[in-house]
N, C-alpha and C. Protein backbone atom coordinates (compact mmCIF):
# COMPACT_ATOMS: atom_id res chain seq x y z
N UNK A 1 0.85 -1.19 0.00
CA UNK A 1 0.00 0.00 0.00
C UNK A 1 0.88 1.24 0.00
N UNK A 2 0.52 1.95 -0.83
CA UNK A 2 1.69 3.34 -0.46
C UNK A 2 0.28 4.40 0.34
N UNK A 3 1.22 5.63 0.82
CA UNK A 3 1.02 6.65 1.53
C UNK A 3 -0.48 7.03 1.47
N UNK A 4 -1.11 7.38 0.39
CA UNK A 4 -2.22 8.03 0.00
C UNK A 4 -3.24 6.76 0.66
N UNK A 5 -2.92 5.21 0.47
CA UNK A 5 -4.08 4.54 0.96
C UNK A 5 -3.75 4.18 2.23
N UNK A 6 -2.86 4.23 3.17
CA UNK A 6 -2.72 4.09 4.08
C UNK A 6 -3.55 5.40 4.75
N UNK A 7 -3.41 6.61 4.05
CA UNK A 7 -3.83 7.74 4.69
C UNK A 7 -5.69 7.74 4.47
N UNK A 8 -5.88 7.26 3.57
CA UNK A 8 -7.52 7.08 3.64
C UNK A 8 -7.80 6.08 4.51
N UNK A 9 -7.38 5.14 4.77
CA UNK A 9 -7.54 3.99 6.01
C UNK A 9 -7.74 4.83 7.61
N UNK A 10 -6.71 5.61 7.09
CA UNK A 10 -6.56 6.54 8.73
C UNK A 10 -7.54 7.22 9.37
N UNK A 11 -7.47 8.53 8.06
CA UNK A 11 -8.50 9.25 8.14
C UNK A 11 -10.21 8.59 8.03
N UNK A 12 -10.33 7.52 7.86
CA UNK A 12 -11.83 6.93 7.96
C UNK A 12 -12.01 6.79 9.07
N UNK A 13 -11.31 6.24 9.62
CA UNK A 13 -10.67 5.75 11.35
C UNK A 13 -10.78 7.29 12.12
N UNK A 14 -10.29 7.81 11.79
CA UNK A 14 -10.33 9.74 12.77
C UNK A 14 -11.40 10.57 12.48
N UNK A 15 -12.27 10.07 11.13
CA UNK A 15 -13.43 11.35 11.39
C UNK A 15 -14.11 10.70 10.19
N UNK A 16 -15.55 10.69 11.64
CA UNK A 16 -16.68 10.69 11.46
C UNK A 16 -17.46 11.27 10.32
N UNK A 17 -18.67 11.23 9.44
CA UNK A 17 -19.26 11.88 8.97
C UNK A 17 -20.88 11.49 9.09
N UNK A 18 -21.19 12.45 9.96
CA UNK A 18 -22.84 12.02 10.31
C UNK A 18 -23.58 12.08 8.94
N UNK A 19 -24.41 11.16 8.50
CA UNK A 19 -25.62 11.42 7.37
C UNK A 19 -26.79 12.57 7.63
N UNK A 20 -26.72 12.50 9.12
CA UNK A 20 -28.01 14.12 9.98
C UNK A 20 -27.22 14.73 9.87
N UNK A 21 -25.90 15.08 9.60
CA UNK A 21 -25.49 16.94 9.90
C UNK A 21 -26.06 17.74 8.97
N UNK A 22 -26.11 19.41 9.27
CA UNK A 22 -26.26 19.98 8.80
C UNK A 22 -25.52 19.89 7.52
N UNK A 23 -25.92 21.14 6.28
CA UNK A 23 -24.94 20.68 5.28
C UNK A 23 -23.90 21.46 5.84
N UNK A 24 -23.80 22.67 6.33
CA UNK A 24 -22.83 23.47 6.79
C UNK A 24 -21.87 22.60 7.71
N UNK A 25 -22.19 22.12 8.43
CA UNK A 25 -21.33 21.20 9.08
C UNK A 25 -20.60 20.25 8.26
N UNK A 26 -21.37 19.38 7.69
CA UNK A 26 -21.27 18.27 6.93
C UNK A 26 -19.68 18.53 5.58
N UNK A 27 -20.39 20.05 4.76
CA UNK A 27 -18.80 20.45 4.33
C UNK A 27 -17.68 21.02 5.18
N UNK A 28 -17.65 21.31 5.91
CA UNK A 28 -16.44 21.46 6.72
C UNK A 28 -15.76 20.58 7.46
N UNK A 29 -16.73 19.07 7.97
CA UNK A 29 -16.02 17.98 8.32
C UNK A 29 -15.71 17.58 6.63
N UNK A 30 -16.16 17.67 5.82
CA UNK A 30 -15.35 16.89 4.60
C UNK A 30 -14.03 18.00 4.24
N UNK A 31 -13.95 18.89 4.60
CA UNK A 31 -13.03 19.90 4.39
C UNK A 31 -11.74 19.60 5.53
N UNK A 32 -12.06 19.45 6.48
CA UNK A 32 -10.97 19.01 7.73
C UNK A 32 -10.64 17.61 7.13
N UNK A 33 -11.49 16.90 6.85
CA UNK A 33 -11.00 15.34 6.37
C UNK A 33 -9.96 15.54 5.55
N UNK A 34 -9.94 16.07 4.25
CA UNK A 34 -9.20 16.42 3.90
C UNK A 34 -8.33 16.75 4.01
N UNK A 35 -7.57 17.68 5.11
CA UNK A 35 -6.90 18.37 5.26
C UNK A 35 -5.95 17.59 6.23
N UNK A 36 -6.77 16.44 6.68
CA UNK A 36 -5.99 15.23 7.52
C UNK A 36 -5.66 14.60 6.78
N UNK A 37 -6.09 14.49 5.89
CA UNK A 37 -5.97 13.17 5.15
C UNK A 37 -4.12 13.48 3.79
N UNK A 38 -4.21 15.04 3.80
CA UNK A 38 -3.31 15.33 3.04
C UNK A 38 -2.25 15.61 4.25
N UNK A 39 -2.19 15.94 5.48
CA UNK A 39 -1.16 15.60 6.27
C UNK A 39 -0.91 14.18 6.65
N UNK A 40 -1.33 13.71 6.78
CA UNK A 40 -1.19 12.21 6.85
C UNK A 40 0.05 11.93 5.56
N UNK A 41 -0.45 12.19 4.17
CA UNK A 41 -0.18 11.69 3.11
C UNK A 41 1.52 11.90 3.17
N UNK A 42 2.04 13.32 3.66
CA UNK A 42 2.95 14.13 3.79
C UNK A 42 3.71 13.19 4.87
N UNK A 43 3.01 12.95 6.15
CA UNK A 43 4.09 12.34 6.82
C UNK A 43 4.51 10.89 6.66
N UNK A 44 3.48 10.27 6.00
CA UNK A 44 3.65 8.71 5.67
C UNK A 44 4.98 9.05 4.37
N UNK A 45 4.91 9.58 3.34
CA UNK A 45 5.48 9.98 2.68
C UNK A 45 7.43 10.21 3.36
N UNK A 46 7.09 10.94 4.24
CA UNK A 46 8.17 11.17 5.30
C UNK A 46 9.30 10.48 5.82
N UNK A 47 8.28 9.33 6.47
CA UNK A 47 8.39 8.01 7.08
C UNK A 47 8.99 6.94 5.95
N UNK A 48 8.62 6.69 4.76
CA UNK A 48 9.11 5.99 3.99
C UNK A 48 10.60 6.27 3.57
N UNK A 49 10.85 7.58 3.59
CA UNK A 49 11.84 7.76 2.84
C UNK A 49 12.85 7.81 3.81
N UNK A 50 12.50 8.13 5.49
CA UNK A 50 13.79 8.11 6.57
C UNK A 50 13.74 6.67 6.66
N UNK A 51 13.11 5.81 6.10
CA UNK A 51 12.59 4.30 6.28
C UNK A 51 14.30 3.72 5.41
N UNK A 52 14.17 4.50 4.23
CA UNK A 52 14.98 4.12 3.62
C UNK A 52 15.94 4.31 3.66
N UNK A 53 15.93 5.72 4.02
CA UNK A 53 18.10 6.21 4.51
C UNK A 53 18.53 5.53 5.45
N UNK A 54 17.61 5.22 6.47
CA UNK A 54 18.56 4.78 7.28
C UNK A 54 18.91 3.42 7.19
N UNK A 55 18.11 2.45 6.34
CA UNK A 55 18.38 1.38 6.24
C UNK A 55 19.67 1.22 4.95
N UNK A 56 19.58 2.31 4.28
CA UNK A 56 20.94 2.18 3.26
C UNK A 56 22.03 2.59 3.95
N UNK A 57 21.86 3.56 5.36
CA UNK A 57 22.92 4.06 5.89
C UNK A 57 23.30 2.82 6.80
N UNK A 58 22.49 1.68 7.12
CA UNK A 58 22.69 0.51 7.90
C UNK A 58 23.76 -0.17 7.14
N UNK A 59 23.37 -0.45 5.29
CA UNK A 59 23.71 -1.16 4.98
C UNK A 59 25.22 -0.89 4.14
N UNK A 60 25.05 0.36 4.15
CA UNK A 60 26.70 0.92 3.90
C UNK A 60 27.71 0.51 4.74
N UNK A 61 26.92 0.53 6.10
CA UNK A 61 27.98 0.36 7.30
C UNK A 61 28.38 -1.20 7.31
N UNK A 62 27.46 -1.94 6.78
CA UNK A 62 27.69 -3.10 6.75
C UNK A 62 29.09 -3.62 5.52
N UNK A 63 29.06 -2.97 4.67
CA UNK A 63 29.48 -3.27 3.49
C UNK A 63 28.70 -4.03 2.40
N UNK A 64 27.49 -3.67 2.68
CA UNK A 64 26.32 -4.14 1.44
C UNK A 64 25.73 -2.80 0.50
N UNK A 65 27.12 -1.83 0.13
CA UNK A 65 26.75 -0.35 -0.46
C UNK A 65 25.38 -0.60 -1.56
N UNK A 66 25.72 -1.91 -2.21
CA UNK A 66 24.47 -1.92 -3.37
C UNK A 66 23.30 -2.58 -3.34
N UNK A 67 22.86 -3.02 -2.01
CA UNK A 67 22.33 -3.35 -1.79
C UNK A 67 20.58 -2.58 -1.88
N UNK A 68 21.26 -1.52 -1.58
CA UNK A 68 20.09 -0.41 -2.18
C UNK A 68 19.36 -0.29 -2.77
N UNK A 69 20.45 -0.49 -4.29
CA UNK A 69 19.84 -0.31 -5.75
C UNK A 69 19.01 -1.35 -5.80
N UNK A 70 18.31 -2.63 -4.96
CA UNK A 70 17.40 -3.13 -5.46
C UNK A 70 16.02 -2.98 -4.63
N UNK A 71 15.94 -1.98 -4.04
CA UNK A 71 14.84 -1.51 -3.24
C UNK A 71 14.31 -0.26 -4.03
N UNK A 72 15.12 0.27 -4.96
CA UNK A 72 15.08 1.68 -5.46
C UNK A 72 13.80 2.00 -6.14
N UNK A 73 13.52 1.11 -6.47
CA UNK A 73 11.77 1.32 -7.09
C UNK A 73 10.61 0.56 -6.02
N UNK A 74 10.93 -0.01 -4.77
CA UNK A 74 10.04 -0.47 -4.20
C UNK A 74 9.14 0.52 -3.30
């Protein structure tokens, strides 16, 4: 799963959307959803990529420098 569906998983999980709200309400929780849902996206995003330095910086130390290059598109 990358970032964006992990982050809709989340955000379903963190906010509610009543079928009775007002509509005024109703767009502004879809407006905050959003707005979680694109920070989310940002830090999962984040997370993957310190995911990866540090595991190439693991594996440098190891003496497995190329080991990298076969994660590079994963």
């Amino acid at each position: 799963m990358n970032a964006e569906e992990w982050a809709e998983l989340a955000v379903n999980r963190i906010v509610a959307i009543s079928a009775n709200a007002p509509p005024q309400v109703r767009e502004q929780a879809f407006a905050y959803k959003a707005m979680i849902k694109a920070l989310l996206i940002d830090y999962f995003d984040k997370v993957a990529r310190s995911e990866r330095s540090t595991a190439k910086t693991i594996w440098d130390q190891e003496g497995l420098e190329g080991l990298m290059n076969y994660f590079e598109d994963v």
